[in-house]
C-alpha atoms as a PDB file:
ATOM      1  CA  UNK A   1      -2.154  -2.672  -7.896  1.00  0.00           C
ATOM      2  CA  UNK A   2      -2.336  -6.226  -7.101  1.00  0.00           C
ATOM      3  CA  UNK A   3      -6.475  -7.308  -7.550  1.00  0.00           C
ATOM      4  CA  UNK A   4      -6.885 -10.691  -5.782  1.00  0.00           C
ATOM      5  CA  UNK A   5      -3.575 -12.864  -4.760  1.00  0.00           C
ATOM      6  CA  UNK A   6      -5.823 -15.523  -4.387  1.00  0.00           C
ATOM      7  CA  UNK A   7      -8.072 -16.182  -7.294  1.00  0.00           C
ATOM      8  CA  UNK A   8     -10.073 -19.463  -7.837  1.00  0.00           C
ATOM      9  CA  UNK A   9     -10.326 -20.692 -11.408  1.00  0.00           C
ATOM     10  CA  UNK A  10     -13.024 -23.729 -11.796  1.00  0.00           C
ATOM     11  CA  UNK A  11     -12.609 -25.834 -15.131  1.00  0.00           C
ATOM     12  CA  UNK A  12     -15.702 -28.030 -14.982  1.00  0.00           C
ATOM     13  CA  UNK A  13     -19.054 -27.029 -15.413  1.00  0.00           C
ATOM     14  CA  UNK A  14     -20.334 -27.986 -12.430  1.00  0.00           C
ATOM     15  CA  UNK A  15     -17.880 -26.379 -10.264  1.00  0.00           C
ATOM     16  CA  UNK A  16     -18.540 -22.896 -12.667  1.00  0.00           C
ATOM     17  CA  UNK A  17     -22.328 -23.618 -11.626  1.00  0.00           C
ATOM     18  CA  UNK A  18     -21.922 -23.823  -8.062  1.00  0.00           C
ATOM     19  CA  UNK A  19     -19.267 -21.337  -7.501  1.00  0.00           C
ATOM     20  CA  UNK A  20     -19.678 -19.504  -4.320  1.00  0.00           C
ATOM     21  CA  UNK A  21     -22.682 -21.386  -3.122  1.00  0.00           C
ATOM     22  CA  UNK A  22     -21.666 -23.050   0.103  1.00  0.00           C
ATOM     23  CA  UNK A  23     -18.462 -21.161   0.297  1.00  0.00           C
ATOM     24  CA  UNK A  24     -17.308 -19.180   2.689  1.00  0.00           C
ATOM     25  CA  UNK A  25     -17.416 -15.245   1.735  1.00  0.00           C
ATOM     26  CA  UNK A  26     -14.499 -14.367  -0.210  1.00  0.00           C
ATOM     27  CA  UNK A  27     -11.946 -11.790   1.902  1.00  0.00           C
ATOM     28  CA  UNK A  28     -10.347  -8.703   0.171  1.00  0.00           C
ATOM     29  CA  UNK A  29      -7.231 -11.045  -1.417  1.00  0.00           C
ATOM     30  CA  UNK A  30      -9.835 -13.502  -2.985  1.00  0.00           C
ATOM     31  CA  UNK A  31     -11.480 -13.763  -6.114  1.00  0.00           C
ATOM     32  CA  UNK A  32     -13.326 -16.265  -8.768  1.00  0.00           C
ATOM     33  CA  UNK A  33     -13.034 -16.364 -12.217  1.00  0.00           C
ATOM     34  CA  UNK A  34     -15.356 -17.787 -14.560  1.00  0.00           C
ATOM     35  CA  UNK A  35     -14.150 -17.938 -18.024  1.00  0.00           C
ATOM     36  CA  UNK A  36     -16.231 -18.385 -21.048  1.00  0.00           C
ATOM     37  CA  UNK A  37     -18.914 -16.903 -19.052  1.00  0.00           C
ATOM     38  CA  UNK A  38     -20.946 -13.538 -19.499  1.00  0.00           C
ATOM     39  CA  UNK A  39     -23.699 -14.564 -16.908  1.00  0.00           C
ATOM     40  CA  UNK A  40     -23.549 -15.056 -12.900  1.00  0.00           C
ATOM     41  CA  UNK A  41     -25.881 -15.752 -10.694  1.00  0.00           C
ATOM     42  CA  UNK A  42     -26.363 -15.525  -6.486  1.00  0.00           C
ATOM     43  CA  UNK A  43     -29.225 -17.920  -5.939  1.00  0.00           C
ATOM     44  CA  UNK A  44     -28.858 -19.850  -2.722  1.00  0.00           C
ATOM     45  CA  UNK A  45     -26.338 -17.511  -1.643  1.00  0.00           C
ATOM     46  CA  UNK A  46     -25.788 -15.581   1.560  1.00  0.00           C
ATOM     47  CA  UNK A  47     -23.869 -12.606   1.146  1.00  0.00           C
ATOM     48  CA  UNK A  48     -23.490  -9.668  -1.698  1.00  0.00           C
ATOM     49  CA  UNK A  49     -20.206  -9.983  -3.970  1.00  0.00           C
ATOM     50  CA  UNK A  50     -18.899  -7.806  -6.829  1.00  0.00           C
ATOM     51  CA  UNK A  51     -18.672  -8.635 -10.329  1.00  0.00           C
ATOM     52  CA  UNK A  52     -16.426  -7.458 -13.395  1.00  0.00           C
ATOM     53  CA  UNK A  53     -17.226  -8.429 -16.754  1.00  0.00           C
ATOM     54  CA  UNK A  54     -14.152  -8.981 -18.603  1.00  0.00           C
ATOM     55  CA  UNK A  55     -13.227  -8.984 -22.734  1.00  0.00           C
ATOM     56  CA  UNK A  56     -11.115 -11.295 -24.412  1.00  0.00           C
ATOM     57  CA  UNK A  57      -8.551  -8.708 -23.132  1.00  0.00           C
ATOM     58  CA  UNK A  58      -9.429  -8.962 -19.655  1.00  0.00           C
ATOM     59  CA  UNK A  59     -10.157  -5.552 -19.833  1.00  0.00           C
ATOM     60  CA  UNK A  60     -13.476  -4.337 -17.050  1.00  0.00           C
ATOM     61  CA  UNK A  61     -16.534  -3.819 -20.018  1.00  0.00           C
ATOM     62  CA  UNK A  62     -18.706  -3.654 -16.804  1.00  0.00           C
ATOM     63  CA  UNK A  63     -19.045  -3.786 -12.953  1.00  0.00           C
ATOM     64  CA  UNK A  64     -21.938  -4.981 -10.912  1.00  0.00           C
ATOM     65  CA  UNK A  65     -20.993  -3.833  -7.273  1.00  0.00           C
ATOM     66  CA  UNK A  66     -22.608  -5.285  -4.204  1.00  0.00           C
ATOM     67  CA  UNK A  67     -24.855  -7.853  -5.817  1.00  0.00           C
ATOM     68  CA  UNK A  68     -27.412  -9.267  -3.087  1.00  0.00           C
ATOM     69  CA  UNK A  69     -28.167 -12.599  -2.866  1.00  0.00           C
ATOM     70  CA  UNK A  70     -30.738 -14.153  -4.991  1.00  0.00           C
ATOM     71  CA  UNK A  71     -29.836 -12.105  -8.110  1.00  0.00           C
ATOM     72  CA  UNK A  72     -29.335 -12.929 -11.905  1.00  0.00           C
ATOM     73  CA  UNK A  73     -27.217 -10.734 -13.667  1.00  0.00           C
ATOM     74  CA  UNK A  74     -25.818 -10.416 -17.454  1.00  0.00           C
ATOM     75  CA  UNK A  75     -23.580  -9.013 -19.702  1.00  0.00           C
ATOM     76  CA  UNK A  76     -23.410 -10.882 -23.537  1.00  0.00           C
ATOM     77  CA  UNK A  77     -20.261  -8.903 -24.402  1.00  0.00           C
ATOM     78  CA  UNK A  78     -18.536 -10.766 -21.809  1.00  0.00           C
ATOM     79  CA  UNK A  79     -15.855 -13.153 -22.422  1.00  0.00           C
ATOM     80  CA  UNK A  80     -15.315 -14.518 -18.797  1.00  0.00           C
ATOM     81  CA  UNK A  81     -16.973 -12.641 -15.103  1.00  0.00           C
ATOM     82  CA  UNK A  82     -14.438 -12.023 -12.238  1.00  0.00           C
ATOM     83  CA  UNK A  83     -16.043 -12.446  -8.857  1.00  0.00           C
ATOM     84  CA  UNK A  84     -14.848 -10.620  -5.755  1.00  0.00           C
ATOM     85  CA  UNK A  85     -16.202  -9.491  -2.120  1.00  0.00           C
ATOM     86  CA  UNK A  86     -18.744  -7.447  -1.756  1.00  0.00           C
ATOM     87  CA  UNK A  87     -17.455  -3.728  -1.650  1.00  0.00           C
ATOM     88  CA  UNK A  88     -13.797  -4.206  -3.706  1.00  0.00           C
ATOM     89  CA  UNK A  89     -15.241  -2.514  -6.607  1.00  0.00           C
ATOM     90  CA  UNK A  90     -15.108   0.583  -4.789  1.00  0.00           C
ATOM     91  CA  UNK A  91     -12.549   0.287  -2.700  1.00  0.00           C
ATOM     92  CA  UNK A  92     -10.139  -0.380  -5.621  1.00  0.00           C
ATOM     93  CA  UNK A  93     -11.327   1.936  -7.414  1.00  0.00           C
ATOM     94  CA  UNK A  94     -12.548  -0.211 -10.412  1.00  0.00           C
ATOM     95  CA  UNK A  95     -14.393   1.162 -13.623  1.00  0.00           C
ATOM     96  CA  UNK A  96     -14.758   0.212 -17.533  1.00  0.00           C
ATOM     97  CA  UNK A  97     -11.921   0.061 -19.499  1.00  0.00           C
ATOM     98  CA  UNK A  98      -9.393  -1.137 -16.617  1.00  0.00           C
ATOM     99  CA  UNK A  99      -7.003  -3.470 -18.046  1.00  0.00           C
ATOM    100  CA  UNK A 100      -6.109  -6.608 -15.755  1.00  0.00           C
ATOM    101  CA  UNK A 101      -3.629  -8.803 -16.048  1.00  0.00           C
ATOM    102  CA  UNK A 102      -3.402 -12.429 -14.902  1.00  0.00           C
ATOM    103  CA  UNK A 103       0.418 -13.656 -13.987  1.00  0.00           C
ATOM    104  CA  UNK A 104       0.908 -16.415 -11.650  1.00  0.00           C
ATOM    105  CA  UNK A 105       3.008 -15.642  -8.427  1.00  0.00           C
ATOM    106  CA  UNK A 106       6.064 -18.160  -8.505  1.00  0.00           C
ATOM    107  CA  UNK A 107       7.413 -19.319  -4.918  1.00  0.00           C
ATOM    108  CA  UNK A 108      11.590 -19.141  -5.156  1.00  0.00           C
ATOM    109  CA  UNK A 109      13.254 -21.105  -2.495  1.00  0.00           C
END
């Protein structure tokens, strides 16, 4: 099952700060990931998302589904937090211990 074709990947701190704030919502194909990161916030945001806290592995240690705005949330096991809209969680049918795996789509002439 494909997870997000389109997933967002900031490298600078500020841009891993900001994140979603200002953004448009994310659609069902989108996604951010924040590596290095085992905390995620939704101040100054406008819309719920859903949140998977990844290993080292990428494999889901835990889900946060349909975060509202305005919310702090945590997980220190984490090794990096993959954002997506607001209901995926559970229409995917994502829980613990799913293994992901991130390949880049190549475009052949």
């Amino acid at each position: 099952m494909l997870l997000a074709e389109n997933c967002y990947r900031p490298t600078k701190t500020w841009e891993k700060i900001r994140g979603l704030i200002g953004r448009p919502k994310l659609d069902s194909s989108s996604a951010l990931l924040l590596d290095a990161s085992d905390c995620i916030h939704t101040l100054f945001m406008q819309y719920s998302i859903d949140i998977l806290y990844l290993d080292k592995d990428l494999r889901i240690i835990k889900t946060t589904s349909s975060m509202k705005p305005w919310r702090i949330a945590f997980c220190f096991e984490a090794f990096a937090v993959l954002v997506l809209s607001g209901g995926s969680i559970q229409k995917k049918h994502l829980t613990t211990n799913h293994q992901l795996i991130w390949a880049f789509r190549q475009k052949i002439w």
